[in-house]
Every structure is written in C-alpha cells, then in structure tokens.
PDB file of N, CA and C in Angstrom:
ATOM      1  N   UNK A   1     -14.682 -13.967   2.983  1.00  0.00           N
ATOM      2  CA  UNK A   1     -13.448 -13.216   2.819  1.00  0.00           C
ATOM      3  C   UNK A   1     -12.695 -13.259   4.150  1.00  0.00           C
ATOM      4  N   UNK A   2     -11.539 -13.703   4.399  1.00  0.00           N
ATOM      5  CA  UNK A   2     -10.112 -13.434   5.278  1.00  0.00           C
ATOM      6  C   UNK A   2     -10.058 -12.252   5.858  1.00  0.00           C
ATOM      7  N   UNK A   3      -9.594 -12.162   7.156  1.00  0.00           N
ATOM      8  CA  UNK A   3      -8.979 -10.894   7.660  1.00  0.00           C
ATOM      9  C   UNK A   3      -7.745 -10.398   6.840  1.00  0.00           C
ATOM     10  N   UNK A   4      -7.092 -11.273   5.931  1.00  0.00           N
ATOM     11  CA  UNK A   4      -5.827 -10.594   5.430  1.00  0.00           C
ATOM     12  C   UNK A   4      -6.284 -10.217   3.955  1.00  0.00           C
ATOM     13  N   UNK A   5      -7.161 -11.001   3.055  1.00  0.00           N
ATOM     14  CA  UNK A   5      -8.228 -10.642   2.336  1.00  0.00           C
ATOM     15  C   UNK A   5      -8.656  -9.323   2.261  1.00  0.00           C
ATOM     16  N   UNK A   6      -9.490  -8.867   3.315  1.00  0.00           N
ATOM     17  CA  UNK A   6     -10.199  -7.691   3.536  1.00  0.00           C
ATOM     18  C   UNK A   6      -9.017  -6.594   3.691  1.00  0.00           C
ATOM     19  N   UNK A   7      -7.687  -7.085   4.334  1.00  0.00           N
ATOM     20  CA  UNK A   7      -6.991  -6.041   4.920  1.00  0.00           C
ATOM     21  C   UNK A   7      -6.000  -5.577   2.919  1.00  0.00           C
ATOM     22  N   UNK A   8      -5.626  -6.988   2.541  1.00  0.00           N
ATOM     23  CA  UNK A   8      -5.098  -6.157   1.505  1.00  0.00           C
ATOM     24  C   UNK A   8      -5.876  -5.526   0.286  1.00  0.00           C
ATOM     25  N   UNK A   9      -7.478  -5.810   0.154  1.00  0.00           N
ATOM     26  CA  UNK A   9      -8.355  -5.064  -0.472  1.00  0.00           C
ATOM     27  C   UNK A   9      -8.389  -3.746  -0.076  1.00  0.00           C
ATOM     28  N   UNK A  10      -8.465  -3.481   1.360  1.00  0.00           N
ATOM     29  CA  UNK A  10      -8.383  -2.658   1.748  1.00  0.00           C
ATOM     30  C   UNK A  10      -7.180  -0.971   1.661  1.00  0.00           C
ATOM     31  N   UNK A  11      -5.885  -1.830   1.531  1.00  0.00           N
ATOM     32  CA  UNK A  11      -4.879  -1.285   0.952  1.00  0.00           C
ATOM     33  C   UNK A  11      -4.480  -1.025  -0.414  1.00  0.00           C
ATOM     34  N   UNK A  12      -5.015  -1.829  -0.885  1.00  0.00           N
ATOM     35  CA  UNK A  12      -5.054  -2.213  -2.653  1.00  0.00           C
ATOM     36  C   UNK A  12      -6.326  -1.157  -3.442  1.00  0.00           C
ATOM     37  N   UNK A  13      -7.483  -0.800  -2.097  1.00  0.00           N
ATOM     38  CA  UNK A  13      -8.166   0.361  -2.999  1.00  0.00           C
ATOM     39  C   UNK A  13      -7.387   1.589  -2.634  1.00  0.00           C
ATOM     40  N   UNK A  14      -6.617   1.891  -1.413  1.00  0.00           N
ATOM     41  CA  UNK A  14      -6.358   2.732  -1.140  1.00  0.00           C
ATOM     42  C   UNK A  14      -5.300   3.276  -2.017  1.00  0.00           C
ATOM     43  N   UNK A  15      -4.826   2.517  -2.740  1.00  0.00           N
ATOM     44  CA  UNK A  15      -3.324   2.688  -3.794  1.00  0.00           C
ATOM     45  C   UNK A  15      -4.004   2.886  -5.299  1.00  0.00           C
ATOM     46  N   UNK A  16      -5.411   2.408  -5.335  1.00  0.00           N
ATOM     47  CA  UNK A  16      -5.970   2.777  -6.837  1.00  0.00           C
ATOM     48  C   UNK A  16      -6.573   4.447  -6.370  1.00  0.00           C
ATOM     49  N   UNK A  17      -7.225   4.627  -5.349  1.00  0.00           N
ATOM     50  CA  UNK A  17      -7.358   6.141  -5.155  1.00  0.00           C
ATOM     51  C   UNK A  17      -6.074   7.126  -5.431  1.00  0.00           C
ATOM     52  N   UNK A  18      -5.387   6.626  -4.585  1.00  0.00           N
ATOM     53  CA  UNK A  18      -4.020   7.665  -4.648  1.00  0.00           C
ATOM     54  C   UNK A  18      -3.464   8.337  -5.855  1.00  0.00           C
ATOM     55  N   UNK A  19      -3.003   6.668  -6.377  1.00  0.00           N
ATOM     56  CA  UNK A  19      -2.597   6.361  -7.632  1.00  0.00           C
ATOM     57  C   UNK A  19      -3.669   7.158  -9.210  1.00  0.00           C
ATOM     58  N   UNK A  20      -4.767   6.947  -8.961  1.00  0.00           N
ATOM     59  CA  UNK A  20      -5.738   7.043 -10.277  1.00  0.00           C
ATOM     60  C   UNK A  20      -5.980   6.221 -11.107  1.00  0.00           C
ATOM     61  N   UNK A  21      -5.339   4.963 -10.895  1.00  0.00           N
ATOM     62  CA  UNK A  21      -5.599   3.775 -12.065  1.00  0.00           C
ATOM     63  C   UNK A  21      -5.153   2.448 -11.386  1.00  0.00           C
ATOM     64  N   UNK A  22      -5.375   1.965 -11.966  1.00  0.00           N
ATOM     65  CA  UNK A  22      -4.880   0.309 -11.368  1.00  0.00           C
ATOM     66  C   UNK A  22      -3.584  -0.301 -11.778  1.00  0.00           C
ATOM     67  N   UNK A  23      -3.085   0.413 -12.945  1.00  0.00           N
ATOM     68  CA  UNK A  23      -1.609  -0.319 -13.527  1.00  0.00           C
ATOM     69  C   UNK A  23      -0.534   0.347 -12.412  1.00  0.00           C
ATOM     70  N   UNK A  24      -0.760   2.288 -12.066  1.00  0.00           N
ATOM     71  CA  UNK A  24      -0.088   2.361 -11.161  1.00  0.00           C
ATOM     72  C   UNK A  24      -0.109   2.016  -9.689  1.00  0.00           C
ATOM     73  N   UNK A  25      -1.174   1.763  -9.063  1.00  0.00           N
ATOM     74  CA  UNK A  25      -1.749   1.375  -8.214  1.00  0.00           C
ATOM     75  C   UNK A  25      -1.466  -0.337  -7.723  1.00  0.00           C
ATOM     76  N   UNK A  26      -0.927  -1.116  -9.269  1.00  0.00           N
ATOM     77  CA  UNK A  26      -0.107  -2.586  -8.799  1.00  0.00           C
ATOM     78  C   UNK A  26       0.854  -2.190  -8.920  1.00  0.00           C
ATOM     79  N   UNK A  27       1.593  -1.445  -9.451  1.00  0.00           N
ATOM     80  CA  UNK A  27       2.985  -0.921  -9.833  1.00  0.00           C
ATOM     81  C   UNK A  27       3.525  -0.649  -7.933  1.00  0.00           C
ATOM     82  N   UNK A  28       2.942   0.214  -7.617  1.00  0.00           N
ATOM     83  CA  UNK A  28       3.370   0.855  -6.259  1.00  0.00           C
ATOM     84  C   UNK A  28       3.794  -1.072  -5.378  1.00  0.00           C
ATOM     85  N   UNK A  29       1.891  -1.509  -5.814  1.00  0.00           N
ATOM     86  CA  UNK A  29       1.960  -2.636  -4.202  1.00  0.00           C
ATOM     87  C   UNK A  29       2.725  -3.543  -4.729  1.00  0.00           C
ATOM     88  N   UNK A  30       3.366  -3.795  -5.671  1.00  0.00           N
ATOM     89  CA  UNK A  30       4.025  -4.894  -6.102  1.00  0.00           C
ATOM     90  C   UNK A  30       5.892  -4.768  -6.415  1.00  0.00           C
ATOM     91  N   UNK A  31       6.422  -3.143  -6.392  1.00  0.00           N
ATOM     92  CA  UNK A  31       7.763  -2.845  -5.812  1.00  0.00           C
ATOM     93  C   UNK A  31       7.744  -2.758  -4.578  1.00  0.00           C
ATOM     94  N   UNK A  32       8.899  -3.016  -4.427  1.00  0.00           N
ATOM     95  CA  UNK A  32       9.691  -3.343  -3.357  1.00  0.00           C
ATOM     96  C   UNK A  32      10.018  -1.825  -2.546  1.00  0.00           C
ATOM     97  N   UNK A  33       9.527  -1.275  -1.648  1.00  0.00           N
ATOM     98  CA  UNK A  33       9.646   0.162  -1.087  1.00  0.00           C
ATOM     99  C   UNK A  33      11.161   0.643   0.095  1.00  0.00           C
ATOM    100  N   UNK A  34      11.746   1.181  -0.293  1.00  0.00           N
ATOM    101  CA  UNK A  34      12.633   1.883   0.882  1.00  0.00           C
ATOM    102  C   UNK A  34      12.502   1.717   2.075  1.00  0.00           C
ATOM    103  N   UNK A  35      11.041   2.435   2.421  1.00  0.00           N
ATOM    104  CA  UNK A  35      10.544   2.803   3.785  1.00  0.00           C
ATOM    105  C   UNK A  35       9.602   1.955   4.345  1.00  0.00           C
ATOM    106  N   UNK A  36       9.865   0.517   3.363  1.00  0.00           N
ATOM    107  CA  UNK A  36       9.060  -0.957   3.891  1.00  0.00           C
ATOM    108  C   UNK A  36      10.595  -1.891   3.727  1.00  0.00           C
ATOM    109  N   UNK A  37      12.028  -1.201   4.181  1.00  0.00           N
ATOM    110  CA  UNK A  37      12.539  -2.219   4.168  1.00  0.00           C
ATOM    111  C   UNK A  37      12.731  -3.309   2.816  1.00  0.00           C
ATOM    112  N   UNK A  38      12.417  -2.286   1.970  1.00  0.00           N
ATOM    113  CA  UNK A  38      12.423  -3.486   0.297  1.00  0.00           C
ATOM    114  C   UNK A  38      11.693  -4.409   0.366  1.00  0.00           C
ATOM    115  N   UNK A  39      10.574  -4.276   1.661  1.00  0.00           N
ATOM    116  CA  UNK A  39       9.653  -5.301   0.889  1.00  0.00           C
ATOM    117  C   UNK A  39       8.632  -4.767  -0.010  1.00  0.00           C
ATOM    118  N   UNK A  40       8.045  -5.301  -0.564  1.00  0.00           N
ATOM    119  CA  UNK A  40       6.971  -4.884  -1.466  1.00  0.00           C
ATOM    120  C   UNK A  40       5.520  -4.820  -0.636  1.00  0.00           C
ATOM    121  N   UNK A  41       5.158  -4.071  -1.072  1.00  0.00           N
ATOM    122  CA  UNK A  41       3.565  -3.184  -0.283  1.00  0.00           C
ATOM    123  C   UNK A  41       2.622  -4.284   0.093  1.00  0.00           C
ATOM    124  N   UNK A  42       2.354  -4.999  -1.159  1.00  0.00           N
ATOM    125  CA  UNK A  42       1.837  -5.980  -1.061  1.00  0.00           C
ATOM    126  C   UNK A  42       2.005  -7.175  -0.278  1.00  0.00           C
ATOM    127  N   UNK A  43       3.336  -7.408   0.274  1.00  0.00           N
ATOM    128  CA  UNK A  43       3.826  -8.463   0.873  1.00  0.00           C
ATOM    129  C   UNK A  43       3.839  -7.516   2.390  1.00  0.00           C
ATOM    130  N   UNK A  44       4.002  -6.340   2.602  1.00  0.00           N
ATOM    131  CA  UNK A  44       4.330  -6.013   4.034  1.00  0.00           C
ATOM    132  C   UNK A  44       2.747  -5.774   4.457  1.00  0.00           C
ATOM    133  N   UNK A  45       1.982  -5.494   3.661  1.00  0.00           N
ATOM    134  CA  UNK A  45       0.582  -4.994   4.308  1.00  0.00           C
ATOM    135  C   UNK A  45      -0.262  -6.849   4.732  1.00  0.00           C
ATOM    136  N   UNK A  46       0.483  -7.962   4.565  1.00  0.00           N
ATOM    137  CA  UNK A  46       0.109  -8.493   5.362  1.00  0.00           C
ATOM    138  C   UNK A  46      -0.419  -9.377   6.616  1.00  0.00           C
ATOM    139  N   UNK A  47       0.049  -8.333   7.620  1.00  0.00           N
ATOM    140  CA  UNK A  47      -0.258  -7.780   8.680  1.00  0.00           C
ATOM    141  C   UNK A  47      -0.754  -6.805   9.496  1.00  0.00           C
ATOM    142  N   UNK A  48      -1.436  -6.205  10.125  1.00  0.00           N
ATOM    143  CA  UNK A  48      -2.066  -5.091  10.296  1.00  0.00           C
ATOM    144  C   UNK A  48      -1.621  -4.008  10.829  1.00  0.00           C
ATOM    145  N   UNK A  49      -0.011  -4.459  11.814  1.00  0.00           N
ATOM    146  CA  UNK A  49       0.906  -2.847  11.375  1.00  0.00           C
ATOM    147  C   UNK A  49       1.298  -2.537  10.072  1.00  0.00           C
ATOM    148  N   UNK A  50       1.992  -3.456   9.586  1.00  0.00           N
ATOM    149  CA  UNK A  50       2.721  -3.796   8.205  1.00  0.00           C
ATOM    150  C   UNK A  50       1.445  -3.016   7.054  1.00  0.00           C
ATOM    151  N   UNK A  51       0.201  -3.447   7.335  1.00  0.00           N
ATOM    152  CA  UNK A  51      -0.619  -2.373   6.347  1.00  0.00           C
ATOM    153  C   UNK A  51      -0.879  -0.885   6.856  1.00  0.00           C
ATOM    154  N   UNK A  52      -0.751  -1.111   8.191  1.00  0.00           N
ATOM    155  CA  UNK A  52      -1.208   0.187   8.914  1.00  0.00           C
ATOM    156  C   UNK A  52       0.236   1.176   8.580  1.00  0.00           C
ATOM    157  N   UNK A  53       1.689   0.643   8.069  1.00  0.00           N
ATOM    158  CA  UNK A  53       2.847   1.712   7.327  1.00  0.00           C
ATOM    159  C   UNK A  53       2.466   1.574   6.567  1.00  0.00           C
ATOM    160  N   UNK A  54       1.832   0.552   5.234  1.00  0.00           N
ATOM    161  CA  UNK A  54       1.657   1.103   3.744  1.00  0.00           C
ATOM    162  C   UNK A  54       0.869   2.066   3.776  1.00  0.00           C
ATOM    163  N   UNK A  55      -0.112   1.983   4.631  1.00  0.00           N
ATOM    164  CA  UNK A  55      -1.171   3.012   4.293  1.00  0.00           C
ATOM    165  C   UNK A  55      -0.738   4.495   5.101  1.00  0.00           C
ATOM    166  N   UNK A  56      -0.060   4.641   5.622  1.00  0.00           N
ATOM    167  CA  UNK A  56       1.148   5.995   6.004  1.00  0.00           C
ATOM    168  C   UNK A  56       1.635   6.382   4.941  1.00  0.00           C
ATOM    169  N   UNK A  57       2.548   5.404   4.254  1.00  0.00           N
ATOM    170  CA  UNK A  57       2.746   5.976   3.137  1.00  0.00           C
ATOM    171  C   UNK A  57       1.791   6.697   1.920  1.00  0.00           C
ATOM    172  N   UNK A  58       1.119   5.652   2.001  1.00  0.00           N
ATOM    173  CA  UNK A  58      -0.206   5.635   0.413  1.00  0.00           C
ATOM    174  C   UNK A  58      -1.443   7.226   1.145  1.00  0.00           C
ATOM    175  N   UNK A  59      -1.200   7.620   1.906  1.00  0.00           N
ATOM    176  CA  UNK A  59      -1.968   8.921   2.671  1.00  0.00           C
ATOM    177  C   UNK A  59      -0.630  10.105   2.301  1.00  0.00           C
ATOM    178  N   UNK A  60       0.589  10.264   2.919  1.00  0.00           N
ATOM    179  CA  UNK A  60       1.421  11.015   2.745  1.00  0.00           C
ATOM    180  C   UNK A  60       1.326  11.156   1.041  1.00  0.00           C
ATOM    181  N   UNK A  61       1.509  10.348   0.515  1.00  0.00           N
ATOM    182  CA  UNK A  61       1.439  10.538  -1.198  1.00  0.00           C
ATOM    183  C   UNK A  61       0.647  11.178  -1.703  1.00  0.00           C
ATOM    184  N   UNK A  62      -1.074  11.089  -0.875  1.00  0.00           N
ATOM    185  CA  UNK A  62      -2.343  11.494  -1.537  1.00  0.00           C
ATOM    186  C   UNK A  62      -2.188  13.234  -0.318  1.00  0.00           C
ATOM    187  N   UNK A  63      -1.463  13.296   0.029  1.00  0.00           N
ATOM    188  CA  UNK A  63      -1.383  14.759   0.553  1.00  0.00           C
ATOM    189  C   UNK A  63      -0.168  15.111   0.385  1.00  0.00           C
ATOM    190  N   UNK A  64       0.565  15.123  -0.702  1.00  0.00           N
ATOM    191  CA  UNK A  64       2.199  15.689  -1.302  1.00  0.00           C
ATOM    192  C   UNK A  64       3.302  15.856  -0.101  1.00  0.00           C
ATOM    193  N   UNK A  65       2.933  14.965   0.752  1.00  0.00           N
ATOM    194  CA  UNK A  65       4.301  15.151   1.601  1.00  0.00           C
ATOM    195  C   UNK A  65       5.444  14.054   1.352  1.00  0.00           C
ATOM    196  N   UNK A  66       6.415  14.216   1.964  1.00  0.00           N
ATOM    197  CA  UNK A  66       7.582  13.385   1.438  1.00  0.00           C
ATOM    198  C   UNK A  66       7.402  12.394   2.177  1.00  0.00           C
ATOM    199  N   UNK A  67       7.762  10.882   1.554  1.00  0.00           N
ATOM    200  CA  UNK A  67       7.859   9.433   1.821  1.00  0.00           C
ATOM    201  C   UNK A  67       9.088   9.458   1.752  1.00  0.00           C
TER     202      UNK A  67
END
C-alpha cells in the first residue's frame, strides 16, 4: 500500500465514521467542498496538508461545529 493509499483510506474511514454509512461517506469525499476551494475531498486529501483540512473538517462535523 502507497503513502497516498494509506492517507486516503485513512480519510475515507474517517468520513464513514462521521457520516454512518458509506453512500454518505462517498457522497461527502466525492463533492466538491467550499472550504476545499471546490475541490472534492477526495481529490484535496491527496496530500498530507490537503488531508490534514479534510480531516478538520470531517472532526468539526463529528463534534456539531460549523464548517
């Protein structure tokens, strides 16, 4: 397995926790986000700041604060 591999598994469980399922959980990493610049989650997480904001976001969500 890849460092970018591991890193978007890594982000990709963190969005099925949040989330509760996997349809919303691709739903999230696969739109295009505001506060990623319209890129999509999936495309900005990889890199390891670029995952290190999805996963800012995907934490703020799983503790009801505003994104």
């Amino acid at each position: 397995m890849t460092m970018l591999d591991e890193r978007l598994a890594r982000v990709t469980a963190l969005a099925q926790d949040v989330w509760g399922n996997d349809i919303d959980a691709h739903a999230f990493m696969t739109t295009p986000h505001p506060m990623l610049d319209g890129n999509r989650p999936a495309e900005h997480a990889v890199t390891d700041p670029g995952a290190r904001e999805v996963e800012q976001i995907l934490h703020a969500l799983a503790h009801g604060l505003p994104v």
